[in-house]
Protein backbone atom coordinates (compact mmCIF):
# COMPACT_ATOMS: atom_id res chain seq x y z
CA UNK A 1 264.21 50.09 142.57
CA UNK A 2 263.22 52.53 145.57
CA UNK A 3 260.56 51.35 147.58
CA UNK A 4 257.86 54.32 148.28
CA UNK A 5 257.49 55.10 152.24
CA UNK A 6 254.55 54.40 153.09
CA UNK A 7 252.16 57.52 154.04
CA UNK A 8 250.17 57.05 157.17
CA UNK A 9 246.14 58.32 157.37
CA UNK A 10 246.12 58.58 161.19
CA UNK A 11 248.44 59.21 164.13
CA UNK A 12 248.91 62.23 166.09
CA UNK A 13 251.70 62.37 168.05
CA UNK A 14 252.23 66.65 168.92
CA UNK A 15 250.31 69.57 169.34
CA UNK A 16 252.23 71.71 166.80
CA UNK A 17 253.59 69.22 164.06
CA UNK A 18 252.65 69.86 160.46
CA UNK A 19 248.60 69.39 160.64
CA UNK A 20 247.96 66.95 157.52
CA UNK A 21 244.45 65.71 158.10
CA UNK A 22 241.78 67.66 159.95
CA UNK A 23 238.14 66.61 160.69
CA UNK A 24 235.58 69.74 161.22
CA UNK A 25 232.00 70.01 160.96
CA UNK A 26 230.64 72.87 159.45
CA UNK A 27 227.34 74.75 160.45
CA UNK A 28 223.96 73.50 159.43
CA UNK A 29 220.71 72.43 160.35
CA UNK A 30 221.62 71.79 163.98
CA UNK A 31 222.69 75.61 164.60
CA UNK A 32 219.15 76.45 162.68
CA UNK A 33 217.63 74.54 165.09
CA UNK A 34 218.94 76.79 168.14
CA UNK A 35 216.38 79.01 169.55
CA UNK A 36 216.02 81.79 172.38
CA UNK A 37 214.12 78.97 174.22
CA UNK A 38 216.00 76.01 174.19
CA UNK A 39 220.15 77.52 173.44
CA UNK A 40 221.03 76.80 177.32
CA UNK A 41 219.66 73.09 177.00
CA UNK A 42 221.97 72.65 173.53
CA UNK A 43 224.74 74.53 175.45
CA UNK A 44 225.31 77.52 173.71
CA UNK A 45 225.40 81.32 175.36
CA UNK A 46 223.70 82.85 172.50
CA UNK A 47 221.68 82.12 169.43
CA UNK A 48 224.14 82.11 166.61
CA UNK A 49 223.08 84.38 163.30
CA UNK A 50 224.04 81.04 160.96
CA UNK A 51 224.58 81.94 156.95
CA UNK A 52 227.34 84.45 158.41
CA UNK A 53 228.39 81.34 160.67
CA UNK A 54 228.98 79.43 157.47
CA UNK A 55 230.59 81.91 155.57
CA UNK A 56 233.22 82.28 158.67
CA UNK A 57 233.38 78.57 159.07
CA UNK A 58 233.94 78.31 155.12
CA UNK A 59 237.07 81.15 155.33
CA UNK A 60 238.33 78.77 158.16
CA UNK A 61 238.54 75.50 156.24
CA UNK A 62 239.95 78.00 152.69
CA UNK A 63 242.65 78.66 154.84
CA UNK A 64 243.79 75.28 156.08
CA UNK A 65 243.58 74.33 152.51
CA UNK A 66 245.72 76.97 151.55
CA UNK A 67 248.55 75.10 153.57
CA UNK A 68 247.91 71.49 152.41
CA UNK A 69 245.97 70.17 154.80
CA UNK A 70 243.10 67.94 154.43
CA UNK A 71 240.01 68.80 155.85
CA UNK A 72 237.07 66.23 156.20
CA UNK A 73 234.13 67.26 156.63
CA UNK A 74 231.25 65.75 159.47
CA UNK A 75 228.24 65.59 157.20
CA UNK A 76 230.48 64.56 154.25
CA UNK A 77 232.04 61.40 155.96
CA UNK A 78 228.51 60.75 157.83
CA UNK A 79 226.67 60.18 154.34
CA UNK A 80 229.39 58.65 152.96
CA UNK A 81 229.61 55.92 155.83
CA UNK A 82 225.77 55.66 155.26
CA UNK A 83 226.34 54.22 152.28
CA UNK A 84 228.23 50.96 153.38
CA UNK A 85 226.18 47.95 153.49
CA UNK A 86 224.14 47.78 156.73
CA UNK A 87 225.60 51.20 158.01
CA UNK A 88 222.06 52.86 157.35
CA UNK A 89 220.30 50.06 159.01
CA UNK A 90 222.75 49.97 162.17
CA UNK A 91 222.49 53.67 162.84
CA UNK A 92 218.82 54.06 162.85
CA UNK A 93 218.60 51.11 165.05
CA UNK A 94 220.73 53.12 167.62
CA UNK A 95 219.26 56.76 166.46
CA UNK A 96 215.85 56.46 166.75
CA UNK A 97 215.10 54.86 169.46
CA UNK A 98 211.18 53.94 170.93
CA UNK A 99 211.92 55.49 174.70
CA UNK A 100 212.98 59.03 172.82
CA UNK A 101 210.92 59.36 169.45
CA UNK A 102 207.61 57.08 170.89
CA UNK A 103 206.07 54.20 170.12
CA UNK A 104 203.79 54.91 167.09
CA UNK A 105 205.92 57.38 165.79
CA UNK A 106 208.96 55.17 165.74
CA UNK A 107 207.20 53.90 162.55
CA UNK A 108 206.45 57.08 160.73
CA UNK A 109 209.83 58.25 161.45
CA UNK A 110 211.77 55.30 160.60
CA UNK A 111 209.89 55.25 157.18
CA UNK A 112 210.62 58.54 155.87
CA UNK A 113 214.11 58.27 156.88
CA UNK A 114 214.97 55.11 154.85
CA UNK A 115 212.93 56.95 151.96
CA UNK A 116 216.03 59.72 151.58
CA UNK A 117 219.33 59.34 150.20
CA UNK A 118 222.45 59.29 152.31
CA UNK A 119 223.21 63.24 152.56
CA UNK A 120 219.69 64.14 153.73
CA UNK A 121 219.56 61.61 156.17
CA UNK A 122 222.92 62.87 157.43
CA UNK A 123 221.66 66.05 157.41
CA UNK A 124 218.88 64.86 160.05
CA UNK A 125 220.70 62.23 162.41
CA UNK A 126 223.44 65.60 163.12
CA UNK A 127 220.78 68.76 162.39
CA UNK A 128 217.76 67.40 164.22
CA UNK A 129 214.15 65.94 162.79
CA UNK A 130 211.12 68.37 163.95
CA UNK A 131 208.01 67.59 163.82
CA UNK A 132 207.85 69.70 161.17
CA UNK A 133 209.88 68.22 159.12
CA UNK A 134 207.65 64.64 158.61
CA UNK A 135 206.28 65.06 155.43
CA UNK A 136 202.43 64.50 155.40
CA UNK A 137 202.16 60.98 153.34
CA UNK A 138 204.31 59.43 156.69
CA UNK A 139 202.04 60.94 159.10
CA UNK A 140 200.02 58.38 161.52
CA UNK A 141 197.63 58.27 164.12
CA UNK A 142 199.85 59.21 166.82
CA UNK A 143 200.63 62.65 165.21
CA UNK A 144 197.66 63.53 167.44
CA UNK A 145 199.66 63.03 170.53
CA UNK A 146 202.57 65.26 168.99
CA UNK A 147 203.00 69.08 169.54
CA UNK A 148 202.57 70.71 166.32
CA UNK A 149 202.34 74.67 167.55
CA UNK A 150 205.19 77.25 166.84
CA UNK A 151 207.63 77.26 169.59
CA UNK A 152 207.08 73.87 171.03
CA UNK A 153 210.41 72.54 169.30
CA UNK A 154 209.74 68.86 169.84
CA UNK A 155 212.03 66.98 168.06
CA UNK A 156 211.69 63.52 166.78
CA UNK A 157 215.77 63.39 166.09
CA UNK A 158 217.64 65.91 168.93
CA UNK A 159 219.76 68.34 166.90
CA UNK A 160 223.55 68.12 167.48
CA UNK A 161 224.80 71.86 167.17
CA UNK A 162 227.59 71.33 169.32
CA UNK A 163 228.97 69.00 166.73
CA UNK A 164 230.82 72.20 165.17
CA UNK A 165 233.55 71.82 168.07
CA UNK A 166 234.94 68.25 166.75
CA UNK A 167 237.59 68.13 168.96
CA UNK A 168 235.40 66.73 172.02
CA UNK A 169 234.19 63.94 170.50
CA UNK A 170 236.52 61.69 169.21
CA UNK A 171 240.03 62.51 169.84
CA UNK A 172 243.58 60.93 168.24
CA UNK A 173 246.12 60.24 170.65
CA UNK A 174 249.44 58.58 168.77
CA UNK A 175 248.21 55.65 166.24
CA UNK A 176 244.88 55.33 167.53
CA UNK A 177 241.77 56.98 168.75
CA UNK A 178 239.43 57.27 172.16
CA UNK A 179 235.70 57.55 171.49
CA UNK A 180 234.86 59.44 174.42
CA UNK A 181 231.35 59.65 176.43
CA UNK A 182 230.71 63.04 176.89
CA UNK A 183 229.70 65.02 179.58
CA UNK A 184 226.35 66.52 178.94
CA UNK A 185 223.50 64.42 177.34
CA UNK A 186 222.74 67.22 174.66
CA UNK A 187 226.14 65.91 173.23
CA UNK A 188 226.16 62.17 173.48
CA UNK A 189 224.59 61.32 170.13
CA UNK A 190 227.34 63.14 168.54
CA UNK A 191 230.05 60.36 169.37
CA UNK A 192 227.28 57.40 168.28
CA UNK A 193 227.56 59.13 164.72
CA UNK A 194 231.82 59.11 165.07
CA UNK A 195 231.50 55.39 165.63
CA UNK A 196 229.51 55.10 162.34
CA UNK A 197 232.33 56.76 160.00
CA UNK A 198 235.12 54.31 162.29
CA UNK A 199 233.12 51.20 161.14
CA UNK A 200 231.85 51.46 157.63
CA UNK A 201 233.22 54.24 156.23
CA UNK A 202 235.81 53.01 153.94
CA UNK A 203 238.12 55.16 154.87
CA UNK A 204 238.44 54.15 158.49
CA UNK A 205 236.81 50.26 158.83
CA UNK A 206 238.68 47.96 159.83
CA UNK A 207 241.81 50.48 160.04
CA UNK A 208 241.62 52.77 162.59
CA UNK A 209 243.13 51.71 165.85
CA UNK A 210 240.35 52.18 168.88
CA UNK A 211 242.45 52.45 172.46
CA UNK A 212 238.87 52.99 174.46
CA UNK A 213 235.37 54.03 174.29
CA UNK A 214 232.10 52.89 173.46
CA UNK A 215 228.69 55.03 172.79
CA UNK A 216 226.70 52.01 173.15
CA UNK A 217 228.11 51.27 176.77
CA UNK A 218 226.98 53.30 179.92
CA UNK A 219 230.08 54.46 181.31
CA UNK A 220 228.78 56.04 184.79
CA UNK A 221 230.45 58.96 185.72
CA UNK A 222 233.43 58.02 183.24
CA UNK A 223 233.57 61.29 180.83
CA UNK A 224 236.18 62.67 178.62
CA UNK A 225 236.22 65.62 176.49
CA UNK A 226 238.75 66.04 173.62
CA UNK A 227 239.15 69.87 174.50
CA UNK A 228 240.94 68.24 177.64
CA UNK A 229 243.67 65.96 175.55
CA UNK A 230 246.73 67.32 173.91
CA UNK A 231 249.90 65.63 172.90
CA UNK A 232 252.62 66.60 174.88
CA UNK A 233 255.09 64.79 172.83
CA UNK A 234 255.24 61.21 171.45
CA UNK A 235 253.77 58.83 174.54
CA UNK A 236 253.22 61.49 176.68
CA UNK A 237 249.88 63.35 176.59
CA UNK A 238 248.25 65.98 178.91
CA UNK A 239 244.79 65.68 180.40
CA UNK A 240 242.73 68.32 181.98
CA UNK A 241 241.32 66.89 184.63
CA UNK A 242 237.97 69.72 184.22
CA UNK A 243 233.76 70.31 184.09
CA UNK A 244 233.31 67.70 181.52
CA UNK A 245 236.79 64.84 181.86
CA UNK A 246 236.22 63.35 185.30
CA UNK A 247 238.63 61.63 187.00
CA UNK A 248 237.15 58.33 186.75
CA UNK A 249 237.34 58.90 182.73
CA UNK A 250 241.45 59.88 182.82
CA UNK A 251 242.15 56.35 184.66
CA UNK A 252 240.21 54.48 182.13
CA UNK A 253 242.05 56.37 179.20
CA UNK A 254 245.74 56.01 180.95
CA UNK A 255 244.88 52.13 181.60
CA UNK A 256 244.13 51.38 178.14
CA UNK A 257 247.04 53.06 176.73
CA UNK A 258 249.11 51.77 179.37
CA UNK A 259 247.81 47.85 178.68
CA UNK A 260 248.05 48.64 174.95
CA UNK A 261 251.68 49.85 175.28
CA UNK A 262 250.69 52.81 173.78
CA UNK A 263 252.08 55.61 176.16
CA UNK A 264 254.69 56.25 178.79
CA UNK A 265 253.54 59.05 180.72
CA UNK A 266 250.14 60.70 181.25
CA UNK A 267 250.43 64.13 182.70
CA UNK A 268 246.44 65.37 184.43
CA UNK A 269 246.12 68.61 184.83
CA UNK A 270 243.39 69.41 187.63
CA UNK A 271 240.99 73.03 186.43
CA UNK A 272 238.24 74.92 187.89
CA UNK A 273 234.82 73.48 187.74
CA UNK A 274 233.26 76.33 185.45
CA UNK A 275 231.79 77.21 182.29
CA UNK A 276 234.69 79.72 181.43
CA UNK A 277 236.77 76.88 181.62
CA UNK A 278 235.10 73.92 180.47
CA UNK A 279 238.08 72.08 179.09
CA UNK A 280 241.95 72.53 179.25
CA UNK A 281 242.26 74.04 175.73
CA UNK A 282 240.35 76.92 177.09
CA UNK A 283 243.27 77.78 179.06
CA UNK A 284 245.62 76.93 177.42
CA UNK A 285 247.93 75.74 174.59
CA UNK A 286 250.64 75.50 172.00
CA UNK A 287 251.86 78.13 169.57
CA UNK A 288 255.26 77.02 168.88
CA UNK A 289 257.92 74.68 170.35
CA UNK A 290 258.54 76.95 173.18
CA UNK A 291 255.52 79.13 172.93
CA UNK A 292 251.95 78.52 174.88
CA UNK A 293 249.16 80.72 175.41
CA UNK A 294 247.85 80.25 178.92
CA UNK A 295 245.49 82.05 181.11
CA UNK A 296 247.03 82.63 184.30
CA UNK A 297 244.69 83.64 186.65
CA UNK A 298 244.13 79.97 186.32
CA UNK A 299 247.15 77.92 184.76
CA UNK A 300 249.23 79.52 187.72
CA UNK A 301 247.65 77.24 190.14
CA UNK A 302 246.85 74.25 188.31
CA UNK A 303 248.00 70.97 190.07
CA UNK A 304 249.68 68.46 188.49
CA UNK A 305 249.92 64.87 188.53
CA UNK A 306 251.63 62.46 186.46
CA UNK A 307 250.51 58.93 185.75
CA UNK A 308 252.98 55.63 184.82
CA UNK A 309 252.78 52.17 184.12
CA UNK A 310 252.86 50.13 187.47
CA UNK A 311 253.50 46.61 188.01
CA UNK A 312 250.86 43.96 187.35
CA UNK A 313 248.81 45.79 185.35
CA UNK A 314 248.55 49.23 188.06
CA UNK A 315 248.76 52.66 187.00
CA UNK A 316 251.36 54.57 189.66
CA UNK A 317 250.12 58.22 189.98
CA UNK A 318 253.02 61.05 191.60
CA UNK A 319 251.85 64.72 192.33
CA UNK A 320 254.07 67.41 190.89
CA UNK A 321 255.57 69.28 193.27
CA UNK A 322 256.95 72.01 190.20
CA UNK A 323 254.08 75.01 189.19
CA UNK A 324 252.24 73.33 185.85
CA UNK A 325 254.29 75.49 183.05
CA UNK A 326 257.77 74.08 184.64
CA UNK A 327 256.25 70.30 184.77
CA UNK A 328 255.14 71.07 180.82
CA UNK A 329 258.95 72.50 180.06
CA UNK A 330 260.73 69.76 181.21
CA UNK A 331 258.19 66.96 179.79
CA UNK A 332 258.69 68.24 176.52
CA UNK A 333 262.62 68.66 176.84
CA UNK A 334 263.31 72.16 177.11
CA UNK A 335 264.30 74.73 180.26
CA UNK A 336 261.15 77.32 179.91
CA UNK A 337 258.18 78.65 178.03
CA UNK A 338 257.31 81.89 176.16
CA UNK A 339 254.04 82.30 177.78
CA UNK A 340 251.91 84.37 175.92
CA UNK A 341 249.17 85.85 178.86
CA UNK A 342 246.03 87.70 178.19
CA UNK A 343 245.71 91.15 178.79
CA UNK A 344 247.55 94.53 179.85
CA UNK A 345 244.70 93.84 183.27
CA UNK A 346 242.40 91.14 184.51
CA UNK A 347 239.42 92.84 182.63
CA UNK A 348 241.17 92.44 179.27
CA UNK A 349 242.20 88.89 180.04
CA UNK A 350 239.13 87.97 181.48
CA UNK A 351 237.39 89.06 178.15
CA UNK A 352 239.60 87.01 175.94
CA UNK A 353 239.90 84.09 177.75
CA UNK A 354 236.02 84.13 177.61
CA UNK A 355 236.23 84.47 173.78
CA UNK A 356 238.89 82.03 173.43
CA UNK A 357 241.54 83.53 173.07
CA UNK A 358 243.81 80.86 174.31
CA UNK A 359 242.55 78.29 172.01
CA UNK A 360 244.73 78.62 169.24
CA UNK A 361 245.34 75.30 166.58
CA UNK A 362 248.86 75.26 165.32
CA UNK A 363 249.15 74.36 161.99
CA UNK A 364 252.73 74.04 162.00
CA UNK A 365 255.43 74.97 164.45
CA UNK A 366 254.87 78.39 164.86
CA UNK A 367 252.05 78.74 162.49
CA UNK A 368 248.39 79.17 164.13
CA UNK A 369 244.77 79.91 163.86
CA UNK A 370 243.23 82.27 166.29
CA UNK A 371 239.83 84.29 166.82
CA UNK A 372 240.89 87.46 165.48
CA UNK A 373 238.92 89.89 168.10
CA UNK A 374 241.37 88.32 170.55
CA UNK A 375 243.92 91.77 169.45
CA UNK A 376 245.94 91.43 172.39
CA UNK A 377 247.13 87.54 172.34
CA UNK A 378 247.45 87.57 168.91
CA UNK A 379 249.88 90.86 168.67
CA UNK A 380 251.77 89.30 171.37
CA UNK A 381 251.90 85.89 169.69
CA UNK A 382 253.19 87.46 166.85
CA UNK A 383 256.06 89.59 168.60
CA UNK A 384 257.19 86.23 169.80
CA UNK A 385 257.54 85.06 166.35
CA UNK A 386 254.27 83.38 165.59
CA UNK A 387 252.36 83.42 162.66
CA UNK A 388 248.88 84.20 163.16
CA UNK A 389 245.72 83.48 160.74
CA UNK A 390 242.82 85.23 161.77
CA UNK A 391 239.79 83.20 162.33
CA UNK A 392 236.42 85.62 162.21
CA UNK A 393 234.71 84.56 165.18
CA UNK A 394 231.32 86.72 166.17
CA UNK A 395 229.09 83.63 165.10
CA UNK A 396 231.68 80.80 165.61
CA UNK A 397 232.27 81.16 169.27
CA UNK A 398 229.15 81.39 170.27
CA UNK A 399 228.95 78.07 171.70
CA UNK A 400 232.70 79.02 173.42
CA UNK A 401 235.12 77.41 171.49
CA UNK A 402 237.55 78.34 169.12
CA UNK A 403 239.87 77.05 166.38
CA UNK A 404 241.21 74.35 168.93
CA UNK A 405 237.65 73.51 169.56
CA UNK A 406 236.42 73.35 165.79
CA UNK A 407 239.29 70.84 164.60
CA UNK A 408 240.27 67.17 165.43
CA UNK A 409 243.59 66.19 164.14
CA UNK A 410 243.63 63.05 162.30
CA UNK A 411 247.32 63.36 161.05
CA UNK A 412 249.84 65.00 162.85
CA UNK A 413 253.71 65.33 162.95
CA UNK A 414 255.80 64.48 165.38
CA UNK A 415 258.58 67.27 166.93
C-alpha cells in the first residue's frame, strides 16, 4: 500500500513558488472608521470611499481562488480563534486595557463585549469601538467624562485599518513565522490579534513554528515590517533594512534563525528613510525566476550586506561590494535579471512607484497580481513573458500598498 505524502499547512520558502495558502484581511469597520481628521494618525494619504473598497478587495480574493489558492480571511480566523476556550477571555485582558479605555469605562466596555458572539466582537477588537457604539443599557457614570459630539472620534477600542496590508504583521519565513513589533503605534494592536489565531485557533495552536516575536514584550527600538522580508530562496531571505525594520530588529530576526538552524544567509538591504518607500516591497520584487520589478532611482544605490552564522553563537556581517541586483542574481543562482523599471521618464516612474507599481505578488512563476493603473510596468511585465492579473486599485492603495502588501503567504513553493 502507498503511503500518502504528507501535505504541509505552513512554510514559505520563495517569493514566486506556487502560492497555496494566503492570509488577507478584507475592508471593514476599521476603513469606516477613517476620517478627514484623524487618516494621517491611522496612516493613510486619503480617506478611502469603502463599499467600492470591498467590492475591489472581493475581485482580488475571486481571482486567487480562481487558481487554487486558499485564502483566509482576518476577521474569519479572528472569530474563529475567539471561540477556543479562554481565547475570548485572554484577548480582552490584553485589548482593553484601563491606561487606554479608563477606569470606569473598562467596566461598561468589557460587559458589552462578552455580551456578543465571536464575529461581532471580531468585528470591534480589528474595526474600532466608538463611543457610539456602547449600547445604552452598558452605559455608566463615567459616560459623563466621555466625548459624545460628532467629530470627536474617541474610541474606546482604536480601529486597525491598516490591517488590510497583512503582509507587515506577521510574516512566514521557511517552516515558521516572526511576529513582528511594528513600527508605528497606530499598528501595534494588529500583531496582538495575529498572536490570538497562532494560539487557539485550531488551525495553528500548538503547530505553527514561532522563530521570534512577542506583542506582549517591549522591544525598544527593535521593529520589523513584513513589507521588508522576502524569500530569496530556501535559507536565504532578504531584509530591507527601511522607515519601519530598524537595524536593531534585522539582528534579532537573523539571530534567531541562525540559533534555530533555520537559515544560512540573511541578505539586508539598506533604503531611504521615506514614506514613498516605507518598506522594500515598495521598490521592489519578483515576477518570475529571472524577472523583478525595481525602482531604480532607488534600488540602483541600495547597499548591501550579508549576514552568516559566526562562531559561538555571533552573527558575521560582510558588505557587498557588487550593485544590489548583481548580489540578488548570484544569491539566487543565476547570471542577471530582467529588470522591469518604471517609466519612459522620472515623472512616470515616480507616479507608479508611488501607486505601487512595484509591488506585484506572484502567484506562480511568472504569474502575478498588480494594480492595474500601473499601464506601464504591467505592459512591460508582460512583454517579458509575465502574466499579469489586474488588481483595481483607486480605493485599495490608498493606504500605499499593493497586492504584495494585502497578502501574507502561509504556503509557498519552493524553486
Amino acid at each position: 500500500m502507498t503511503e500518502t505524502a504528507t501535505v504541509p499547512k505552513f512554510g514559505v520558502h520563495s517569493e514566486i513558488g506556487k502560492l497555496r495558502r494566503v492570509l488577507v484581511c478584507k475592508p471593514g469597520l476599521a476603513m469606516d472608521r477613517l476620517t478627514p481628521t484623524n487618516r494621517n494618525a491611522l496612516l493613510f494619504d486619503e480617506v478611502p470611499w469603502t463599499a467600492q473598497a470591498k467590492r475591489d478587495h472581493a475581485a482580488f480574493v475571486a481571482d486567487m481562488v480562481a487558481r487554487d489558492i486558499e485564502v483566509l480571511e482576518f476577521h474569519d480566523l479572528l472569530a474563529e480563534a475567539l471561540a477556543a476556550k479562554g481565547a475570548r477571555e485572554w484577548t480582552l485582558e490584553r485589548a482593553i486595557k484601563p491606561k487606554e479605555t479608563g477606569l470606569g469605562v473598562l467596566d461598561c466596555v468589557r460587559s458589552y463585549l462578552d455580551s456578543i458572539d465571536d464575529a461581532a466582537l471580531a468585528r470591534y477588537l480589528l474595526g474600532g469601538m466608538s463611543v457610539f457604539d456602547l449600547p445604552d443599557e452598558y452605559r455608566c457614570i463615567a459616560e459623563k467624562l466621555i466625548r459624545r459630539n460628532p467629530g470627536d472620534n474617541e474610541y474606546l477600542i482604536d480601529p486597525l485599518p491598516n490591517a488590510l496590508y497583512t503582509r507587515d504583521t506577521t510574516c512566514w519565513i521557511f517552516d515558521g513565522v516572526t511576529m513582528n513589533p511594528l513600527y508605528w503605534d497606530a499598528r501595534k494592536g494588529e500583531t496582538l490579534l495575529m498572536k490570538t489565531i497562532y494560539d487557539f485557533h485550531p488551525d495553528f495552536a500548538g503547530q505553527a513554528t514561532v522563530w521570534w516575536g512577542d506583542p506582549e514584550k517591549d522591544w525598544g527600538k527593535a521593529t520589523v515590517e513584513g513589507g521588508d522580508v522576502l524569500i530569496i530562496k530556501d535559507r536565504t531571505a532578504l531584509v530591507g533594512l527601511s522607515e519601519r525594520t530598524s537595524r536593531q530588529g534585522i539582528m534579532l530576526v537573523a539571530e534567531a534563525l541562525f540559533e534555530q538552524n533555520a537559515a544560512d544567509r540573511i541578505i539586508v538591504a539598506m533604503i531611504p528613510k521615506m514614506r514613498a518607500a516605507m518598506h522594500l516591497d515598495t521598490v521592489f520584487t519578483f515576477a518570475d525566476h529571472d524577472v523583478v520589478t525595481a525602482y531604480r532611482p532607488i534600488v540602483d544605490y541600495i547597499k548591501t550586506f550579508s549576514m552568516y552564522p559566526g562562531d559561538n553563537g555571533k552573527i558575521d556581517v560582510t558588505e557587498e561590494k557588487d550593485a544590489f541586483l548583481d548580489v540578488i542574481a548570484s544569491a539566487i543562482g543565476i547570471k542577471d535579471l530582467k529588470v522591469i523599471g518604471n517609466g519612459p521618464n522620472e515623472y512616470a516612474g515616480e507616479r507608479q512607484q508611488w501607486d505601487s507599481g512595484n509591488n506585484v505578488i506572484a502567484l506562480e512563476p511568472g504569474v502575478v497580481m498588480a494594480y492595474e493603473r500601473n499601464t506601464y510596468i504591467n505592459s512591460e511585465l508582460v512583454k517579458a513573458g509575465v502574466e499579469v492579473i489586474p488588481i483595481t486599485s483607486a480605493e485599495l492603495g490608498r493606504g500605499r500598498g499593493g497586492g504584495h502588501c494585502m497578502t501574507c503567504p502561509i504556503l509557498r513553493d519552493k524553486v
